[in-house]
C-alpha atoms as a PDB file:
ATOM      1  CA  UNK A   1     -26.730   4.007  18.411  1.00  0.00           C
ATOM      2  CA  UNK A   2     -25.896   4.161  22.283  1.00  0.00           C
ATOM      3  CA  UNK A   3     -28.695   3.214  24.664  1.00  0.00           C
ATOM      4  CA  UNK A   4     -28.495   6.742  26.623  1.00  0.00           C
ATOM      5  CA  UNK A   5     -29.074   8.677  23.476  1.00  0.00           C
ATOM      6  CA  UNK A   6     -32.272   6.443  22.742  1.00  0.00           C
ATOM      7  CA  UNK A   7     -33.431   7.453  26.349  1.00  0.00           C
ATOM      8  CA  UNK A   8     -32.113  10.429  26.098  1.00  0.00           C
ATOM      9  CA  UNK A   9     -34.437  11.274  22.957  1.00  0.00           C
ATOM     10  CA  UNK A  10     -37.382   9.718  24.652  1.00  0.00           C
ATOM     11  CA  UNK A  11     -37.444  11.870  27.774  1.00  0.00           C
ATOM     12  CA  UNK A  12     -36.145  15.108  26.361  1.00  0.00           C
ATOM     13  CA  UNK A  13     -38.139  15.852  23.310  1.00  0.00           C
ATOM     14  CA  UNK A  14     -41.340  13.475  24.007  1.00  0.00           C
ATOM     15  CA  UNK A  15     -41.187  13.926  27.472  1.00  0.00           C
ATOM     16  CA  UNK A  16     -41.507   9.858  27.965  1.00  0.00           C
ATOM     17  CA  UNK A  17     -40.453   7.598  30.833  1.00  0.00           C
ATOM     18  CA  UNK A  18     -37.178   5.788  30.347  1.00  0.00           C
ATOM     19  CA  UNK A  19     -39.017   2.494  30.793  1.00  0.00           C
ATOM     20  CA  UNK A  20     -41.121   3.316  27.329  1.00  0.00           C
ATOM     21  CA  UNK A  21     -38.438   1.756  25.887  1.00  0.00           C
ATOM     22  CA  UNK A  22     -39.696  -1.330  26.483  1.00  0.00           C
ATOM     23  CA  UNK A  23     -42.674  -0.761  24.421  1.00  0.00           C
ATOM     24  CA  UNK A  24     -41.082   0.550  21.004  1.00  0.00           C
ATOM     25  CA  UNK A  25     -41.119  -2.568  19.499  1.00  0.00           C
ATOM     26  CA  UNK A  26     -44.881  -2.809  19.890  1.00  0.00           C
ATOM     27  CA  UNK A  27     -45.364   0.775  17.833  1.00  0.00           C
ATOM     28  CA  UNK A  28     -45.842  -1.354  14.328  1.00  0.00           C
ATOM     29  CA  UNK A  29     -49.119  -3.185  15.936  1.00  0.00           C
ATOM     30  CA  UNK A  30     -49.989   0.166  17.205  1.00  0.00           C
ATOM     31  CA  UNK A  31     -49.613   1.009  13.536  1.00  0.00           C
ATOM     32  CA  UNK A  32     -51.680  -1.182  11.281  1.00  0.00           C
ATOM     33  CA  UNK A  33     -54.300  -0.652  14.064  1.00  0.00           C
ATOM     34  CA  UNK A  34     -54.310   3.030  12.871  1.00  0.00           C
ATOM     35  CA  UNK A  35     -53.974   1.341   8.995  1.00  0.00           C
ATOM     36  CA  UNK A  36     -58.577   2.275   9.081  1.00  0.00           C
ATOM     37  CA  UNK A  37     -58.455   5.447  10.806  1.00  0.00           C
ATOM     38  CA  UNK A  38     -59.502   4.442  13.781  1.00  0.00           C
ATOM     39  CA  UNK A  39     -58.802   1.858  16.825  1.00  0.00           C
ATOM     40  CA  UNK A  40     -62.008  -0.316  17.865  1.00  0.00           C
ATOM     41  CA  UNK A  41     -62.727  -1.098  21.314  1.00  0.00           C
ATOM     42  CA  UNK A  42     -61.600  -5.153  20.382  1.00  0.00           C
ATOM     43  CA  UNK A  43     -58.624  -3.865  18.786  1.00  0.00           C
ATOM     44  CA  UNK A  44     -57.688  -1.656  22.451  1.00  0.00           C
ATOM     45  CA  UNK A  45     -58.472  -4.521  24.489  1.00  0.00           C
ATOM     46  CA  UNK A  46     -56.319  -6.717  22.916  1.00  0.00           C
ATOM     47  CA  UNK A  47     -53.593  -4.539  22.515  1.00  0.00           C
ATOM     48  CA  UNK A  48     -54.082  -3.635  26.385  1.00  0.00           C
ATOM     49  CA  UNK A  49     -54.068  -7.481  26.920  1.00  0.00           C
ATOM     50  CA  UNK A  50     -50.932  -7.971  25.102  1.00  0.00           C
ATOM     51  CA  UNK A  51     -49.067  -5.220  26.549  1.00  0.00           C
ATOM     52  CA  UNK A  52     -50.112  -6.554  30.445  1.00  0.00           C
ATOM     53  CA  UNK A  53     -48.849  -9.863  29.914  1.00  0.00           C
ATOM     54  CA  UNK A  54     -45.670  -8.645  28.201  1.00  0.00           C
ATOM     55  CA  UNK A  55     -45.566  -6.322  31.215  1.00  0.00           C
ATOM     56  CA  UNK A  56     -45.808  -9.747  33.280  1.00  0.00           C
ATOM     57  CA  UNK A  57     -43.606 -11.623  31.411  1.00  0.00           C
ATOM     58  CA  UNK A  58     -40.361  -8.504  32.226  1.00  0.00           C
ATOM     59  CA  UNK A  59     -41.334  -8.430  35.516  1.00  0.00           C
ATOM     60  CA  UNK A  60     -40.891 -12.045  36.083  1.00  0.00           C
ATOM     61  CA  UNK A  61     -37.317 -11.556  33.602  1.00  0.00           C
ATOM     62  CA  UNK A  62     -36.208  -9.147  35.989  1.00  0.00           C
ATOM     63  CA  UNK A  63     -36.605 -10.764  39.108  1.00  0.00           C
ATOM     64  CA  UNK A  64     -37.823  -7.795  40.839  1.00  0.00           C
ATOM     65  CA  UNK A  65     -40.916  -6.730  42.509  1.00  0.00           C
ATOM     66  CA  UNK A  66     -41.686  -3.968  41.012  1.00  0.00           C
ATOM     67  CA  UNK A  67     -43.119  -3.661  37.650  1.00  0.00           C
ATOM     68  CA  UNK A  68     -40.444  -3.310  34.976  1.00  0.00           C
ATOM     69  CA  UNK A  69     -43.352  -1.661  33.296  1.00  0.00           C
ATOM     70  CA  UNK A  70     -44.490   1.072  35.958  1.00  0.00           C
ATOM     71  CA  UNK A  71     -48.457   2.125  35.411  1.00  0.00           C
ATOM     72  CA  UNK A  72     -47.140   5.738  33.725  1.00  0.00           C
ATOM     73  CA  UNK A  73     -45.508   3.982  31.064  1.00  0.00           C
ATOM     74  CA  UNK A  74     -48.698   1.695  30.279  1.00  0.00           C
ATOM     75  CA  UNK A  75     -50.465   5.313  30.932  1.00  0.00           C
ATOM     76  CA  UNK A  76     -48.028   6.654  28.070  1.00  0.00           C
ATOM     77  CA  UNK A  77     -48.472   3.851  25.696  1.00  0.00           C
ATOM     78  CA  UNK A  78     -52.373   4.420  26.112  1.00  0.00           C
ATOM     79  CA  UNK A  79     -52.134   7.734  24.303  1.00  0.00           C
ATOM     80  CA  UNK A  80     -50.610   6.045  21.225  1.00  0.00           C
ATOM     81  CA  UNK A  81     -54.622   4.006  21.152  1.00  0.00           C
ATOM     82  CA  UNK A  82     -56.141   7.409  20.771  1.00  0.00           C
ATOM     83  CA  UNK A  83     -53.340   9.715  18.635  1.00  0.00           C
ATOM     84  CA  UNK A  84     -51.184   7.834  15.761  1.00  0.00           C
ATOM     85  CA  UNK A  85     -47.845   7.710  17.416  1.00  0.00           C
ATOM     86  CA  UNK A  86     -46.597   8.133  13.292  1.00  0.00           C
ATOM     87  CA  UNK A  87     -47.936  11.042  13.260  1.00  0.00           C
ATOM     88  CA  UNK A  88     -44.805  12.714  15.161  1.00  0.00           C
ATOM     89  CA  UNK A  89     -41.595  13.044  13.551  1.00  0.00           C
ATOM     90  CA  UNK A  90     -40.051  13.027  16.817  1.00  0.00           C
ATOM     91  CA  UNK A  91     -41.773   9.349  17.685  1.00  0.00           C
ATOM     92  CA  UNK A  92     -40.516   8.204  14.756  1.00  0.00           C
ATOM     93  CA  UNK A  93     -36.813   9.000  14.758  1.00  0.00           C
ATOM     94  CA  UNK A  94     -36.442   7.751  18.687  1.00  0.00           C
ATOM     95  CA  UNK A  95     -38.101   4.312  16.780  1.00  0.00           C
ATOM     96  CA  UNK A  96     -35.835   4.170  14.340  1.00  0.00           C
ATOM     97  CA  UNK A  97     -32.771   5.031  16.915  1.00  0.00           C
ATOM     98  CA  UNK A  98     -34.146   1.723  19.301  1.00  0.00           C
ATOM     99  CA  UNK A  99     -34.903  -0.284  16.331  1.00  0.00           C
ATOM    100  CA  UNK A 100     -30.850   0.528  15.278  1.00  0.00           C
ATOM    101  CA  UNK A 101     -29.788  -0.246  18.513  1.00  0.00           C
ATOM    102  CA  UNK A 102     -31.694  -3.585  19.024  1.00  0.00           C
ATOM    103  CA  UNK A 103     -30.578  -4.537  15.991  1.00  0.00           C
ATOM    104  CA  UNK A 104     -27.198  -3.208  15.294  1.00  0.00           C
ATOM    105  CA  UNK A 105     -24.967  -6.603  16.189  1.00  0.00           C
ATOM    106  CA  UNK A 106     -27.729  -9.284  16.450  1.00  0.00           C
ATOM    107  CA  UNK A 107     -26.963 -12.075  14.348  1.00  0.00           C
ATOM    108  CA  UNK A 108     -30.094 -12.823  12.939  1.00  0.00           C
ATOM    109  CA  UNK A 109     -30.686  -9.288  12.291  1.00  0.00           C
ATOM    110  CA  UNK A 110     -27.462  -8.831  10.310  1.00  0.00           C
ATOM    111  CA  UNK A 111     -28.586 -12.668   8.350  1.00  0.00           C
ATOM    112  CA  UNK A 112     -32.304 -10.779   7.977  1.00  0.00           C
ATOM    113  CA  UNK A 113     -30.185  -7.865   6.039  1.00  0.00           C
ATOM    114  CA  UNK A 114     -28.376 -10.042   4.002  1.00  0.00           C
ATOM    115  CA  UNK A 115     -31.275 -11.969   2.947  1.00  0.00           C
ATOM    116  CA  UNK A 116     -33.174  -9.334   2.154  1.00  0.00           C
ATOM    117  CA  UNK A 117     -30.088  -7.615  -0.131  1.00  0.00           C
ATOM    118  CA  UNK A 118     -29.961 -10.759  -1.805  1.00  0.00           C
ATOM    119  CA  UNK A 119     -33.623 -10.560  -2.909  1.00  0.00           C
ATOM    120  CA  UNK A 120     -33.441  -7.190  -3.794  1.00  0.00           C
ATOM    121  CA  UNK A 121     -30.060  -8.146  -5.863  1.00  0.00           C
ATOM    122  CA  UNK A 122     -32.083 -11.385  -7.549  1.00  0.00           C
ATOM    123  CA  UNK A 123     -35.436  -8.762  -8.367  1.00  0.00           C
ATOM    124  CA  UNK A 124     -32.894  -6.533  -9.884  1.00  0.00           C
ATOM    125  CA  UNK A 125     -31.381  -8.907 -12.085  1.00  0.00           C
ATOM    126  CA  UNK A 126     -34.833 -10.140 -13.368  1.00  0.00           C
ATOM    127  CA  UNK A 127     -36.053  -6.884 -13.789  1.00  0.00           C
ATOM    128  CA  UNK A 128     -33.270  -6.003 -16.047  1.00  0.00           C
ATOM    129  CA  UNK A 129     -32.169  -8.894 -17.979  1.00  0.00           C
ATOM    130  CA  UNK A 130     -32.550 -12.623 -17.304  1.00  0.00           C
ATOM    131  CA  UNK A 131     -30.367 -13.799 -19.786  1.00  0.00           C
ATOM    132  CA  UNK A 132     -26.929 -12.199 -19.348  1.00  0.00           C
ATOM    133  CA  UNK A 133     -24.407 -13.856 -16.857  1.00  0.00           C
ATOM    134  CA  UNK A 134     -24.085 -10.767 -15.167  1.00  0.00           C
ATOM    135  CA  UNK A 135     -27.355  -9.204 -14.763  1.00  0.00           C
ATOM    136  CA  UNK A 136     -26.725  -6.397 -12.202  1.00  0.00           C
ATOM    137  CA  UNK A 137     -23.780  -4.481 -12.428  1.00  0.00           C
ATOM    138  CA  UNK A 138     -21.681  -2.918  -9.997  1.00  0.00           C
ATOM    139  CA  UNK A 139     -23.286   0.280  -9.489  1.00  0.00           C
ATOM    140  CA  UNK A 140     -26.411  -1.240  -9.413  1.00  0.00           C
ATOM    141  CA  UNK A 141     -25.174  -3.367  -6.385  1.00  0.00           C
ATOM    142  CA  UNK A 142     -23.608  -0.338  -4.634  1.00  0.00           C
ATOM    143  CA  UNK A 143     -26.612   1.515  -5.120  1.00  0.00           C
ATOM    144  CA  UNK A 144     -28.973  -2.011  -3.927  1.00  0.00           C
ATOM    145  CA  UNK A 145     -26.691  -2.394  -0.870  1.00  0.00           C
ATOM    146  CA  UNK A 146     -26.937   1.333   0.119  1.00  0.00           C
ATOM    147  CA  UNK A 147     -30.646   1.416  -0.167  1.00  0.00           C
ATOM    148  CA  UNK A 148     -30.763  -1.572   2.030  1.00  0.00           C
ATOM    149  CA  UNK A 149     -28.190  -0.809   4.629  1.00  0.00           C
ATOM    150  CA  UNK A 150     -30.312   2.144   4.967  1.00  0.00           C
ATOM    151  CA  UNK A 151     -33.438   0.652   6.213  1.00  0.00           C
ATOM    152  CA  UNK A 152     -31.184  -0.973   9.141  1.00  0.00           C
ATOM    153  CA  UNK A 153     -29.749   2.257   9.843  1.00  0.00           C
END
């Protein structure tokens, strides 16, 4: 997935800054926050703590003086504390789309996938017979590999 259709997503159908990118990675926190129904005033402060000193920590990456992370885009994020941001469809498909671009040729990403096929393949074989040499058989593979190659898609 190309950067500019991430953006692209992000300002035309939420109506987001282009810097909110930098805060889609945070949206799983944001997440298990909502995992009660409800977000307590500790659990917004330290999520507002958190996202300040990561909005420190790009300003000082970018060697610039103005915040990477302007005040509307900690503004935006702030709506996610009140309204489940998995509540929109929309939300969730610009996620996925960063999540697939941040990930799509990182090296430890693509050794995360394979580790994680290989578990699936090893649960598989258990599950359906631990005595055979060849527990899992080829369609069950395909089908193992799909499954997974879809959650990193």
């Amino acid at each position: 997935m190309e950067r500019h259709r991430i953006i692209d997503t992000l300002e035309g159908q939420l109506g987001l800054s282009r810097q909110f990118i930098y805060v889609l990675d945070l949206v799983p926190l944001i997440s298990a926050m909502w995992a009660d129904g409800h977000n307590s005033d500790q659990e917004i402060d330290l999520i507002l703590k958190f996202l300040h000193e990561r909005r420190k920590r790009l300003d000082v990456l970018s060697y610039n003086d103005e915040h990477v992370l302007p005040d509307v885009t900690v503004e935006e994020f702030c709506l996610f504390l009140r309204d489940s941001p998995m509540d929109n469809p929309v939300f969730n498909d610009a996620y996925r789309l960063a999540l697939s671009f941040l990930t799509q040729s990182h090296p430890l990403a693509i050794d995360h996938k394979d580790r994680v096929l290989q578990q699936c393949l090893e649960v598989a074989a258990v599950a359906v017979d631990p005595v055979t040499e060849k527990r899992v058989s080829d369609e069950e593979r395909a089908f193992i590999t799909q499954l997974v190659n879809g959650l990193y898609s």
